[in-house]
Protein backbone atom coordinates (compact mmCIF):
# COMPACT_ATOMS: atom_id res chain seq x y z
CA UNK A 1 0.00 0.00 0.00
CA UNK A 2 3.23 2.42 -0.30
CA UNK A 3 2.83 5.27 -2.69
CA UNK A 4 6.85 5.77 -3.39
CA UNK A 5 7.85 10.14 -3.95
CA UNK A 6 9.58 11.62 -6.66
CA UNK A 7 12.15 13.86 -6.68
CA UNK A 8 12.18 16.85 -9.07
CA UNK A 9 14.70 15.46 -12.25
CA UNK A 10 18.49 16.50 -12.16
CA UNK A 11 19.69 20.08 -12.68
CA UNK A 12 22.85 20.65 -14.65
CA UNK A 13 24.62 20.80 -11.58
CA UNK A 14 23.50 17.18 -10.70
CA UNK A 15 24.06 15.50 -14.22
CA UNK A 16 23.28 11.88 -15.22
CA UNK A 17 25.38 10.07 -17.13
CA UNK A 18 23.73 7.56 -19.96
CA UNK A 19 23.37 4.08 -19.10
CA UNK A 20 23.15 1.13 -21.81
CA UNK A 21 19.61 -0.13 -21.83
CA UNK A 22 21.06 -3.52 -20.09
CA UNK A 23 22.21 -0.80 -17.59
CA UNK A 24 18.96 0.69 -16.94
CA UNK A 25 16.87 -2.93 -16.61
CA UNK A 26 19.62 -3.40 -13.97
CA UNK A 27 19.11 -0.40 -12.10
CA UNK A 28 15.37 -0.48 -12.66
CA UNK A 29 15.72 -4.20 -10.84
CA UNK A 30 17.65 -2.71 -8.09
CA UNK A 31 15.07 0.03 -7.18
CA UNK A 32 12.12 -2.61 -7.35
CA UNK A 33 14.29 -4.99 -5.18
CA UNK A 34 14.91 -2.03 -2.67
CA UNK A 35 11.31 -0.84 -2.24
CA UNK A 36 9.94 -4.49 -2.35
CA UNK A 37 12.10 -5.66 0.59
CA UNK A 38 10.22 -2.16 2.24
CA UNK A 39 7.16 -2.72 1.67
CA UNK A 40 7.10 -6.55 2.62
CA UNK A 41 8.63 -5.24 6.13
CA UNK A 42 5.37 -3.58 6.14
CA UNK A 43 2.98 -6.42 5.70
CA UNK A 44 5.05 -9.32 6.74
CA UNK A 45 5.26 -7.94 10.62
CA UNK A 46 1.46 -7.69 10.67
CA UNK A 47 0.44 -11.68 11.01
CA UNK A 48 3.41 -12.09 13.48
CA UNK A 49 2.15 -9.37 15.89
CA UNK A 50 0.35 -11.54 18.04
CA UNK A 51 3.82 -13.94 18.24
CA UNK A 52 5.73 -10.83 19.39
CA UNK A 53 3.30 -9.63 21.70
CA UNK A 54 3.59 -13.15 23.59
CA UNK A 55 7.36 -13.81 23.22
CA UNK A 56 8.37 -9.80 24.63
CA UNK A 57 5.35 -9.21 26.29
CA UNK A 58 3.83 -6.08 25.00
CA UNK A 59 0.73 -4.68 26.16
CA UNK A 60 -1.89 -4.46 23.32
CA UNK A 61 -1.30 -0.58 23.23
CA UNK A 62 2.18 -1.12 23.37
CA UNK A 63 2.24 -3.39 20.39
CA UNK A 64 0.86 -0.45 18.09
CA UNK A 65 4.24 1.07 18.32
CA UNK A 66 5.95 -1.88 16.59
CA UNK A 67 4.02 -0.66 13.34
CA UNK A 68 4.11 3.06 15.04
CA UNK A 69 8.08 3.50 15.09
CA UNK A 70 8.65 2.61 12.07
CA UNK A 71 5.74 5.12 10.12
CA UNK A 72 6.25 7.92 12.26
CA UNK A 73 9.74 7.96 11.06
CA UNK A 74 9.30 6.57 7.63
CA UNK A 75 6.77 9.40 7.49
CA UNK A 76 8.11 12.39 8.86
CA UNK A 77 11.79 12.00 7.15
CA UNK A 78 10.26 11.43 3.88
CA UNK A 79 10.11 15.19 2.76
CA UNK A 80 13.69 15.52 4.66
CA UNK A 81 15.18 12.62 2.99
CA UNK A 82 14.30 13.58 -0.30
CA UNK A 83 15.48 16.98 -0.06
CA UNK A 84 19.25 15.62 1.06
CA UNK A 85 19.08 13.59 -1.61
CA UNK A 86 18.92 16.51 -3.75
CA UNK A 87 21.48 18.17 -2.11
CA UNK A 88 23.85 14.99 -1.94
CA UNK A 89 22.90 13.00 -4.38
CA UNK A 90 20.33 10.49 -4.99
CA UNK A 91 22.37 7.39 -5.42
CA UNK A 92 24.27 7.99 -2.00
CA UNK A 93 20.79 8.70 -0.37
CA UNK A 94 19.89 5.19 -1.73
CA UNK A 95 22.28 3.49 -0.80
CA UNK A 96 22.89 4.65 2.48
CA UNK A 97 18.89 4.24 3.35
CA UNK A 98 18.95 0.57 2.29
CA UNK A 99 22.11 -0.45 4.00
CA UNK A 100 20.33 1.46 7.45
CA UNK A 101 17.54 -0.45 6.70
CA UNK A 102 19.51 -3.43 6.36
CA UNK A 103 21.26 -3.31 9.38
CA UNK A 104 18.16 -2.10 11.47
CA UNK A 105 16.43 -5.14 10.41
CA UNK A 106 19.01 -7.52 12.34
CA UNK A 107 19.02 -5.66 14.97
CA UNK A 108 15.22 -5.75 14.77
CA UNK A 109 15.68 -9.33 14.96
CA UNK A 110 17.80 -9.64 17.11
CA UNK A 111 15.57 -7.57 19.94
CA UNK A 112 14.69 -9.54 23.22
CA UNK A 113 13.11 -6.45 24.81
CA UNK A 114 10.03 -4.44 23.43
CA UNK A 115 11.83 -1.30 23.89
CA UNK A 116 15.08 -2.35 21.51
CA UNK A 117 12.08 -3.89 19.10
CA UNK A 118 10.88 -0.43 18.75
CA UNK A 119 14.18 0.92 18.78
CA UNK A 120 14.95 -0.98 15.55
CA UNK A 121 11.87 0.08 13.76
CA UNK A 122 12.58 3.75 13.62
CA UNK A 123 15.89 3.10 12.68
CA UNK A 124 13.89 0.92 9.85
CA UNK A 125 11.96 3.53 9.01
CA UNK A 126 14.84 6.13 8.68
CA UNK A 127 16.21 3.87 6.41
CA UNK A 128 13.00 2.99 4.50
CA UNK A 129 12.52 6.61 3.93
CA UNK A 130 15.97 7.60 2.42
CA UNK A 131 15.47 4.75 0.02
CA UNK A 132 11.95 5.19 -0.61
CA UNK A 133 12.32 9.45 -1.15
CA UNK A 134 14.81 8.95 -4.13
CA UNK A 135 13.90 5.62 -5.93
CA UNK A 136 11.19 6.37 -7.97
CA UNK A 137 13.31 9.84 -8.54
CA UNK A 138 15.97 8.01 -10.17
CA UNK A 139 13.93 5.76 -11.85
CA UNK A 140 12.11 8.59 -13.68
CA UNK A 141 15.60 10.39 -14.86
CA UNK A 142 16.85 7.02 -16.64
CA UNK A 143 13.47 6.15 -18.27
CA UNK A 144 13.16 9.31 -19.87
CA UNK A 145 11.18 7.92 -23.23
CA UNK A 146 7.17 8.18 -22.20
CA UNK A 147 6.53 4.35 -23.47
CA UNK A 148 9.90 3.27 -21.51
CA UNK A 149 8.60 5.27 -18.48
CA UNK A 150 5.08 3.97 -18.51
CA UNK A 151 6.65 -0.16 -18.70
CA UNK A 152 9.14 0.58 -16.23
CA UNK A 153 6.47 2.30 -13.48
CA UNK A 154 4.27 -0.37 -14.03
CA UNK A 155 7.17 -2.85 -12.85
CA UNK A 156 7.74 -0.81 -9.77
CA UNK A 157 4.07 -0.98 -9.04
CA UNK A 158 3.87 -4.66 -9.68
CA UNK A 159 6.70 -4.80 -7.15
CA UNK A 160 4.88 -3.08 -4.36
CA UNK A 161 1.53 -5.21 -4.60
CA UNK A 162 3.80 -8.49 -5.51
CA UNK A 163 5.78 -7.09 -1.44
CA UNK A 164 2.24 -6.72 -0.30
CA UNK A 165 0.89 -10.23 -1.10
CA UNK A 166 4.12 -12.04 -0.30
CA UNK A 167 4.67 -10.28 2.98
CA UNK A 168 1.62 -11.90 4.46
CA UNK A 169 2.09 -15.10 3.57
CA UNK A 170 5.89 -15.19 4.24
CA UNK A 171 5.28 -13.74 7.48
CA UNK A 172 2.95 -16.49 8.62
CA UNK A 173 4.89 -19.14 7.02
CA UNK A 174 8.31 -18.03 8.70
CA UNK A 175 6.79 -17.53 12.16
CA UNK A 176 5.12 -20.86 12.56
CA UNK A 177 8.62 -23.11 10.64
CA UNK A 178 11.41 -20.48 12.54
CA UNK A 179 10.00 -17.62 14.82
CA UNK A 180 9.19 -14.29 14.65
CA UNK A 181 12.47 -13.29 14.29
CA UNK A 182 13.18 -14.41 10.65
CA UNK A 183 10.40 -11.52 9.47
CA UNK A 184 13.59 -9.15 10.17
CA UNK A 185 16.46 -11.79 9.05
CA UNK A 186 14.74 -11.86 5.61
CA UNK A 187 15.48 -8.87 4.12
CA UNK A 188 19.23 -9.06 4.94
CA UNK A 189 19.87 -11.51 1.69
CA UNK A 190 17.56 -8.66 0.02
CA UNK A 191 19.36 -6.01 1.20
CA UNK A 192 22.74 -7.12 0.57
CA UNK A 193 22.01 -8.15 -2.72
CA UNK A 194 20.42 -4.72 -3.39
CA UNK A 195 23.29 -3.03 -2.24
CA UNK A 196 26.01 -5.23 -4.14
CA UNK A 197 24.09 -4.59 -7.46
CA UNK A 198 23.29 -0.97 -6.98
CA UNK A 199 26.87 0.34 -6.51
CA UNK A 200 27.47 -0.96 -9.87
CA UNK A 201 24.09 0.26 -12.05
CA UNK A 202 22.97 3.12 -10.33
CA UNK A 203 23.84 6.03 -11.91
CA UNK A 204 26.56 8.78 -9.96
CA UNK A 205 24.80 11.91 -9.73
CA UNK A 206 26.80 14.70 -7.74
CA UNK A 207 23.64 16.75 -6.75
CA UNK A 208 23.44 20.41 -5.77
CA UNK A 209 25.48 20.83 -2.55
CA UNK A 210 24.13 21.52 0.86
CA UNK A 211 25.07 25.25 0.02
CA UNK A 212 21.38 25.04 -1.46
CA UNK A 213 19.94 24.57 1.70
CA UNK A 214 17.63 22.17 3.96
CA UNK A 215 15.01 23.07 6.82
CA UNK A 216 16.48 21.04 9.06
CA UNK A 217 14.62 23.31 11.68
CA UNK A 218 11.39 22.30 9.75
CA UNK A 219 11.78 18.66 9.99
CA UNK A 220 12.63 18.53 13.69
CA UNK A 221 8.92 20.43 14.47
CA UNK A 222 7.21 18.06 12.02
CA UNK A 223 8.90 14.92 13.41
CA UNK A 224 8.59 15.79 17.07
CA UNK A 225 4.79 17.14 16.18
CA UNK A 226 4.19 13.71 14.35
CA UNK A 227 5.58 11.28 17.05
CA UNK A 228 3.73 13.35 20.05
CA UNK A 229 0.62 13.14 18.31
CA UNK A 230 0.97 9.57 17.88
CA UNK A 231 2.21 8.67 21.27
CA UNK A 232 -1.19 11.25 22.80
CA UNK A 233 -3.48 8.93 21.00
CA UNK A 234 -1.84 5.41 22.11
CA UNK A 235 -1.72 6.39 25.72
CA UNK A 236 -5.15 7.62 25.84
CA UNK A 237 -6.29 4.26 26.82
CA UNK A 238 -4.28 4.74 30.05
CA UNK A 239 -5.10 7.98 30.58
CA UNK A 240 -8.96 9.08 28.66
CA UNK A 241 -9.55 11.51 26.45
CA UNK A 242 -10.72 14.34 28.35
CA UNK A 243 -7.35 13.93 30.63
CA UNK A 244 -5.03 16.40 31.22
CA UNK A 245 -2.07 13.81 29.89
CA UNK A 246 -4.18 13.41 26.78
CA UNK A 247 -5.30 17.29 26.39
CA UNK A 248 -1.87 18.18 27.12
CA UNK A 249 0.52 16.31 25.10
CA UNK A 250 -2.38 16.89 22.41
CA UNK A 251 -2.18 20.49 22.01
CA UNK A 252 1.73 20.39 22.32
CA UNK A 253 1.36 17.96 19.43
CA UNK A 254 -0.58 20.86 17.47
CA UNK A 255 2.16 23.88 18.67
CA UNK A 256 4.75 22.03 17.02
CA UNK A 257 2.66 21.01 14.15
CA UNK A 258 1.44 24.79 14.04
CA UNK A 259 5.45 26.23 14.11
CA UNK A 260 6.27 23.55 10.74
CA UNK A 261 3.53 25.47 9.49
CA UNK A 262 4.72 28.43 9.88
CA UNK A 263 8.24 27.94 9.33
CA UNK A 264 7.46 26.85 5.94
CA UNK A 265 5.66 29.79 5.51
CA UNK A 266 8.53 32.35 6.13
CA UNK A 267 11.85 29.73 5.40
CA UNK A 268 14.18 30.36 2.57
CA UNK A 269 14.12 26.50 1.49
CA UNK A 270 11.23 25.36 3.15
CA UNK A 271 10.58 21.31 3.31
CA UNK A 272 6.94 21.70 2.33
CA UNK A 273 6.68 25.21 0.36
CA UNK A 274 3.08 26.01 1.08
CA UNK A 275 2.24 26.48 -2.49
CA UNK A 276 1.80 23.19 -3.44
CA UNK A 277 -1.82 23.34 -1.15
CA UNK A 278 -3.21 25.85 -2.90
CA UNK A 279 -4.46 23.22 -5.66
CA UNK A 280 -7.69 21.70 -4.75
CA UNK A 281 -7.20 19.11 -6.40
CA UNK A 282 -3.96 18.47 -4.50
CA UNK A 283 -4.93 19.37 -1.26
CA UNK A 284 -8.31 17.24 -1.64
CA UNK A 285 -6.50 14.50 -2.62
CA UNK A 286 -4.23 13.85 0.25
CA UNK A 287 -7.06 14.63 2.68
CA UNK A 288 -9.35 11.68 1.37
CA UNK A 289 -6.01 9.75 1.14
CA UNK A 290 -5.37 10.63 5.27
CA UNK A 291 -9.23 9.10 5.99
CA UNK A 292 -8.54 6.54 3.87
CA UNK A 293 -5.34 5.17 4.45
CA UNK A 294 -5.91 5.61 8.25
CA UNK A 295 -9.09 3.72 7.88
CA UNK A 296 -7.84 0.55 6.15
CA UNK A 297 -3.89 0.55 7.19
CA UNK A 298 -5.37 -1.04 10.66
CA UNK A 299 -7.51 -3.82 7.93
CA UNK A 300 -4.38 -5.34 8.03
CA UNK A 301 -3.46 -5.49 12.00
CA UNK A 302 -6.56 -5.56 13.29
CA UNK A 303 -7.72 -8.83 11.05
CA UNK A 304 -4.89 -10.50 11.56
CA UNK A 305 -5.37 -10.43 15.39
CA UNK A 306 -8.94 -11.52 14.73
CA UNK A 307 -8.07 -14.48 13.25
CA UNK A 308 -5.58 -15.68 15.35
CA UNK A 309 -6.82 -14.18 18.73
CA UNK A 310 -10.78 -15.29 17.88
CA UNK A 311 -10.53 -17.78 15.69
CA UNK A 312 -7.88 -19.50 16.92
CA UNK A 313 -5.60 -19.58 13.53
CA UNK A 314 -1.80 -20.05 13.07
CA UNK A 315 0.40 -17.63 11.37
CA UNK A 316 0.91 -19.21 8.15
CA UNK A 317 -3.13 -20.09 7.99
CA UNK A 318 -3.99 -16.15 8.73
CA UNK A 319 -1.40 -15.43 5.72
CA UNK A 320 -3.33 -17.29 3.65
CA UNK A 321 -6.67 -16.28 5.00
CA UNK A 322 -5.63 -12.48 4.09
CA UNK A 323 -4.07 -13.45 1.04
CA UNK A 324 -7.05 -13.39 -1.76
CA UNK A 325 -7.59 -9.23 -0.43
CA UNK A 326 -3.71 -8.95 -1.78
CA UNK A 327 -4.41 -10.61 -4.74
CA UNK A 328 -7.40 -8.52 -5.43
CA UNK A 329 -5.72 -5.23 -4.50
CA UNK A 330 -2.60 -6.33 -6.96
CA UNK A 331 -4.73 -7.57 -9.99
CA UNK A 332 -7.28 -4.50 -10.17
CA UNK A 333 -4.73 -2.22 -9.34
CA UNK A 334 -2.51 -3.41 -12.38
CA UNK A 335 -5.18 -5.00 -14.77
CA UNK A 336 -7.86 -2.74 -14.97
CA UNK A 337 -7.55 0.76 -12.87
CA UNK A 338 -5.66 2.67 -15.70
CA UNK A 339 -8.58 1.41 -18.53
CA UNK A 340 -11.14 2.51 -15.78
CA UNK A 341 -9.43 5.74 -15.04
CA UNK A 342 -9.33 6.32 -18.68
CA UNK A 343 -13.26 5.42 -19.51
CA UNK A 344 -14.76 7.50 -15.93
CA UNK A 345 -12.35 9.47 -14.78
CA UNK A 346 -10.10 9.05 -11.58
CA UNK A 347 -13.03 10.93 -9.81
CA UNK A 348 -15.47 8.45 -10.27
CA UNK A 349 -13.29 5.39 -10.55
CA UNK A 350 -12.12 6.67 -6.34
CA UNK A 351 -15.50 7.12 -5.45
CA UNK A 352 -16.80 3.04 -6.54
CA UNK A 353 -13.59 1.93 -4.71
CA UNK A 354 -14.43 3.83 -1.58
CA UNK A 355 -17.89 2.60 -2.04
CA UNK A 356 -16.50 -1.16 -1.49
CA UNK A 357 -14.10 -0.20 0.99
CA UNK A 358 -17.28 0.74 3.18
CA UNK A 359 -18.61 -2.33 2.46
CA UNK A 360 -15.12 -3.99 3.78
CA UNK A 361 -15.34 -2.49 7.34
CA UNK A 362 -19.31 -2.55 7.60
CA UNK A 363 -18.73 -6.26 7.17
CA UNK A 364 -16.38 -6.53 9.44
CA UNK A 365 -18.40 -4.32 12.27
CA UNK A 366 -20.62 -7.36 11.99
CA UNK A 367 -18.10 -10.25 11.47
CA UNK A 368 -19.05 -13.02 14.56
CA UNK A 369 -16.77 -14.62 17.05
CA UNK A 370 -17.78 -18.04 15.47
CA UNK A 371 -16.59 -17.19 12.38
CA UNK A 372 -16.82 -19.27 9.19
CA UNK A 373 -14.58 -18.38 6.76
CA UNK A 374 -16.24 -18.86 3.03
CA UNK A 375 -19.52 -16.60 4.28
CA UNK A 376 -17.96 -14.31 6.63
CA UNK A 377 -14.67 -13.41 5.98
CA UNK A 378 -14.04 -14.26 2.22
CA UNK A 379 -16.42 -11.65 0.94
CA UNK A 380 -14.60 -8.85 2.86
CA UNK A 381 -11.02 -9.82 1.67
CA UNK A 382 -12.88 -9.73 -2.57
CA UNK A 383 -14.52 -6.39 -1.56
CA UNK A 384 -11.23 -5.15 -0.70
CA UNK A 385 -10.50 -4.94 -4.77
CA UNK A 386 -11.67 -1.64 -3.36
CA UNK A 387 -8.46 -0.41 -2.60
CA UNK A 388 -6.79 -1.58 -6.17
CA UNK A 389 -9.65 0.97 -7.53
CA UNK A 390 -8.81 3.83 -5.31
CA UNK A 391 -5.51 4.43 -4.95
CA UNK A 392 -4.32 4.43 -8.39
CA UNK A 393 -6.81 7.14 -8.77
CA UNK A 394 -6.01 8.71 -5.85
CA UNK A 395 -2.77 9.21 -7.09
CA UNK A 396 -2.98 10.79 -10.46
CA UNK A 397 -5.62 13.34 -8.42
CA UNK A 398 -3.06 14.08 -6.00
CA UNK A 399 -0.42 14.66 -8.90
CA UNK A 400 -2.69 16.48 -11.67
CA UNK A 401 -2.15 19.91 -10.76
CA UNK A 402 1.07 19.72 -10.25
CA UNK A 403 3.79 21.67 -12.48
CA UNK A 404 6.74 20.30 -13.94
CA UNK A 405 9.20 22.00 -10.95
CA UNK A 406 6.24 20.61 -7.97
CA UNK A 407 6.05 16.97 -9.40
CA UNK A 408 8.43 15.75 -7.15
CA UNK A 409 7.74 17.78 -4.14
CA UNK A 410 3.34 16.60 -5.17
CA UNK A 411 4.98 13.42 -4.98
CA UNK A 412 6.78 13.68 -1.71
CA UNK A 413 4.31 15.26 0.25
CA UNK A 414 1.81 12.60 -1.00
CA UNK A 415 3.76 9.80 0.32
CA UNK A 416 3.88 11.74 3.49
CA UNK A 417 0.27 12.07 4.22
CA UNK A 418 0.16 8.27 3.14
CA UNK A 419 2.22 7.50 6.34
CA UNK A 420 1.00 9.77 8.43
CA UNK A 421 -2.60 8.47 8.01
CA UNK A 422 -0.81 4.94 8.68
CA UNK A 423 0.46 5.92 12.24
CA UNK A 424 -2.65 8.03 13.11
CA UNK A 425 -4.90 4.84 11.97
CA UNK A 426 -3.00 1.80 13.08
CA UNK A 427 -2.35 4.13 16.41
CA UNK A 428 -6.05 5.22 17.15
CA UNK A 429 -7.92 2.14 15.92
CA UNK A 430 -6.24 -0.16 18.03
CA UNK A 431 -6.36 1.69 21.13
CA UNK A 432 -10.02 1.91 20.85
CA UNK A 433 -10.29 -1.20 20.23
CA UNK A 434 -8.36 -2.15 23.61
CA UNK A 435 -10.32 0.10 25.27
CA UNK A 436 -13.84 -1.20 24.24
CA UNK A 437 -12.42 -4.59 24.88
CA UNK A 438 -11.36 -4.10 28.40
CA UNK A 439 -15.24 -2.58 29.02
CA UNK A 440 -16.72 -5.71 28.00
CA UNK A 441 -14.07 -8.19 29.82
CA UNK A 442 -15.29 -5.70 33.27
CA UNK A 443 -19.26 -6.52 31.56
CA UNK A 444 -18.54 -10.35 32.27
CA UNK A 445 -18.09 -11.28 28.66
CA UNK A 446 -15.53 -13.73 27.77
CA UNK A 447 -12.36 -12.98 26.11
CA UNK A 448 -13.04 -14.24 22.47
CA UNK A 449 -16.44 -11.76 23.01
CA UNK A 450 -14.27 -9.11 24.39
CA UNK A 451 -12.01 -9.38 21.44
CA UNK A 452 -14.61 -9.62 18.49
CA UNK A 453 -16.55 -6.31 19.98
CA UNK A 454 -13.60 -4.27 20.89
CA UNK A 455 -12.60 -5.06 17.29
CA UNK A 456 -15.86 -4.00 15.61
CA UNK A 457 -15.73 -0.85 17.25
CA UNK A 458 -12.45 0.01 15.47
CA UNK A 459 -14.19 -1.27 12.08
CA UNK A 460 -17.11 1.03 12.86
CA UNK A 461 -14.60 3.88 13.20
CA UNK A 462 -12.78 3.41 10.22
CA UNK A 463 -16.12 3.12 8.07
CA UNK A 464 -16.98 6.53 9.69
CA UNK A 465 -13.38 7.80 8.23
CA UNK A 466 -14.13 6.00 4.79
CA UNK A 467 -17.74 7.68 4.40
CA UNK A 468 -15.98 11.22 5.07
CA UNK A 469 -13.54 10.26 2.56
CA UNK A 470 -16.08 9.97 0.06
CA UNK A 471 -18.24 12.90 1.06
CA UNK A 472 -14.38 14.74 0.70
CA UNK A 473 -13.89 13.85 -2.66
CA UNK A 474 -17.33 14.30 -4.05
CA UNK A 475 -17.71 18.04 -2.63
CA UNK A 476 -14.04 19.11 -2.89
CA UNK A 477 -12.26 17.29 -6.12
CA UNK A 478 -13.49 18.23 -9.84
CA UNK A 479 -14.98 15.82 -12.24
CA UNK A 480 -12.25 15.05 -14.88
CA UNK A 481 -13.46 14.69 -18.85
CA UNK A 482 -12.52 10.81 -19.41
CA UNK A 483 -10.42 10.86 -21.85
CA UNK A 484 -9.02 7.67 -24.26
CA UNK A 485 -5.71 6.14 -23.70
CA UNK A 486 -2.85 6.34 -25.64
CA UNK A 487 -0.48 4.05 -26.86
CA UNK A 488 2.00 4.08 -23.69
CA UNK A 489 -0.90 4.19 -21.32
CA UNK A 490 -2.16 1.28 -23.15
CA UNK A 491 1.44 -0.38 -22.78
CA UNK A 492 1.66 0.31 -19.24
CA UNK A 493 -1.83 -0.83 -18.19
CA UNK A 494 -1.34 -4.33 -20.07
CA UNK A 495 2.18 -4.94 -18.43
């Protein structure tokens, strides 16, 4: 579910030398290798949750922050990262983010203590987001030709939903044969390989020298803003909402998030020039992507703890369960969005997919704690073909307006709100969901009952963010004229 950012494309002072076309497959196969090992760190820790809450003991809160650490940073350094990469060049800010997120992910499986666990996801996301910032960027500047481009973006999507389907059923399969552990251990053969090939392929660009300037200031409010936001909302099953912990923290949270505002406002080289929001188109776009991301990022935890916590399933059989919604997502996504887009318009095409996506989590609001699988849960993973409707949509709204010099900052900033809605989802979801939970185990009701409600109150929640979604985009983003495709969108959507 990663929506990679673009950099703007080199300036004279940050040339590109010409590859061979052997050269650029290569590299192309390097940046798909580096963002799939990413992105299947993102699914593959979600059906061994459970496993690691048992083995370090994490509280159910608690275990939020082992998706949490690793999206507040991934999120908040995204902007940052691709900015240095500008400044330094993109190949050094690749390959330094995928050896960090190489060696992070040993020491993330290596942890025996929630607190190093968590420790070893931000330092995975600070590597996920230097690699992430600049791949597609680089990817863009050696397919230059539009019928190249179009092939060569359609293998780095492929990648991502291809990291998405194997990541849940590796992770199940690995945690019931090894441990949990071996999640982690996985992507060091990945990353290794990654690196050995990309030092060769990549091509050297020198950048623009960090004379030109980064808001270093900027990304320390938005980071701190971001993770004490986050941390508010997880603790406010400890504390309530109408504390003064939660009140407190909450409208520190919005100070610092206020002062990035304003510092990009006034700063000579500002991380997120303001501009960019003045499209409505733009700024409509990432808000429906914020509801929906934050809605149906927690699909994936809470689910998974469903099944294995209610139902009683294994790892490797809740991979599989939660398989068919990847293969959904990845076929509709790749086979028939861009003809769709094309026909409708992205408009329309994001509107049916958010249409099934409330279907998904109304479903699930009413799933049972005697489950059967074919009739109850099936359904919801095919309706979730949803998401292979929206997002590609979602994405050429959020990049329409954009000029030739914003493309890659459109791009950036709409991978940003793609992670923040992550963290603020996964984050709030769950905590209701432990804190409805915990009423009904003090109600007498037995755990599996406990479990099953506490969990449809987070579905009801996220339908709630889904339906404003909608309502969003159908007041605030502009019907588009459909318009046929041509030859290298026709190329691109049959790859």
């Amino acid at each position: 579910m990663h929506a990679p950012s673009a950099r703007p494309a080199p300036t004279p002072s940050s040339t590109t030398p010409a590859l061979t076309t052997r050269s650029r497959r290569l590299a192309l196969g390097v940046i798909a290798t580096g963002m799939l090992m990413i992105i299947l760190d993102g699914s593959i820790v979600t059906v061994a949750m459970p496993a690691i809450q048992n083995d370090l003991g994490f509280t159910p809160a608690g275990l939020s922050w082992v998706v949490n650490a690793y999206l507040i940073a991934f999120g908040s350094l995204l902007l940052l990262a691709g900015r240095l990469g500008d400044l330094l060049g993109r190949k050094r800010m690749f390959l330094a983010g995928t050896a960090a997120f190489t060696v992070a992910s040993l020491l993330a499986g290596l942890a025996t203590t929630p607190a190093l666990l968590i420790a070893a996801r931000f330092l995975q996301g600070i590597g996920g987001a230097m690699a992430s910032a600049v791949g597609l960027g680089i990817l863009v500047t050696l397919f230059t030709e539009p019928r190249e481009r179009a092939r060569a973006i359609a293998v780095f999507s492929f990648t991502g939903a291809a990291g998405a389907s194997i990541g849940q059923v590796l992770g199940g399969v690995l945690t019931d044969a090894l441990s949990w552990h071996w999640i982690f251990f996985i992507n060091l053969p990945i990353g290794l390989a990654a690196l050995a090939v990309a030092v060769a392929v990549l091509p050297t660009d020198r950048g623009l020298g960090l004379r030109a300037g980064a808001d270093v200031i900027g990304a320390v409010l938005v980071t701190a803003g971001l993770m004490l936001a986050i941390y508010t909302v997880v603790k406010v099953e400890d504390h309530g909402w109408a504390s003064a912990h939660t009140l407190g923290l909450g409208a520190a949270a919005a100070v610092l998030l206020g002062a990035f505002i304003a510092r990009q406002a006034g700063a000579g080289t500002p991380l997120l020039p303001l501009r960019i929001l003045r499209s409505r188109t733009v700024a409509g776009a990432n808000l429906v992507q914020l509801l929906m991301v934050a809605a149906l990022f927690s699909f994936q935890i809470l689910v998974a703890l469903y099944l294995q916590k209610v139902l009683g399933y294994g790892s490797a059989r809740t991979g599989l369960a939660m398989l068919p919604a990847a293969a959904v997502i990845g076929m509709v996504s790749l086979g028939i969005s861009a003809r769709l887009n094309a026909r409708f318009g992205e408009r329309r095409v994001l509107l049916a997919g958010l249409v099934l996506l409330v279907g998904v989590l109304g479903l699930l609001a009413r799933v049972p704690v005697h489950a059967h699988y074919l009739t109850d849960l099936l359904p919801v993973m095919l309706l979730a073909a949803g998401f292979g409707l929206a997002l590609p949509a979602l994405t050429s709204l959020g990049m329409s307006d954009a000029k030739a010099d914003d493309a890659g900052l459109a791009s950036g900033l709409f991978n940003t709100t793609q992670k923040i809605g992550m963290a603020v989802g996964i984050a709030l979801l769950s905590t209701l969901a432990a804190s409805r939970t915990d009423e009904l185990l003090a109600e007498g009701q037995s755990g599996a009952a406990a479990l099953t409600g506490g969990y449809h109150l987070a579905f009801m929640v996220g339908a709630g963010f889904l339906v404003a979604a909608f309502l969003v985009a159908l007041a605030v983003l502009r019907p588009q004229r459909p318009k046929p495709l041509t030859t290298p969108e026709r190329d691109a959507a049959t790859v």
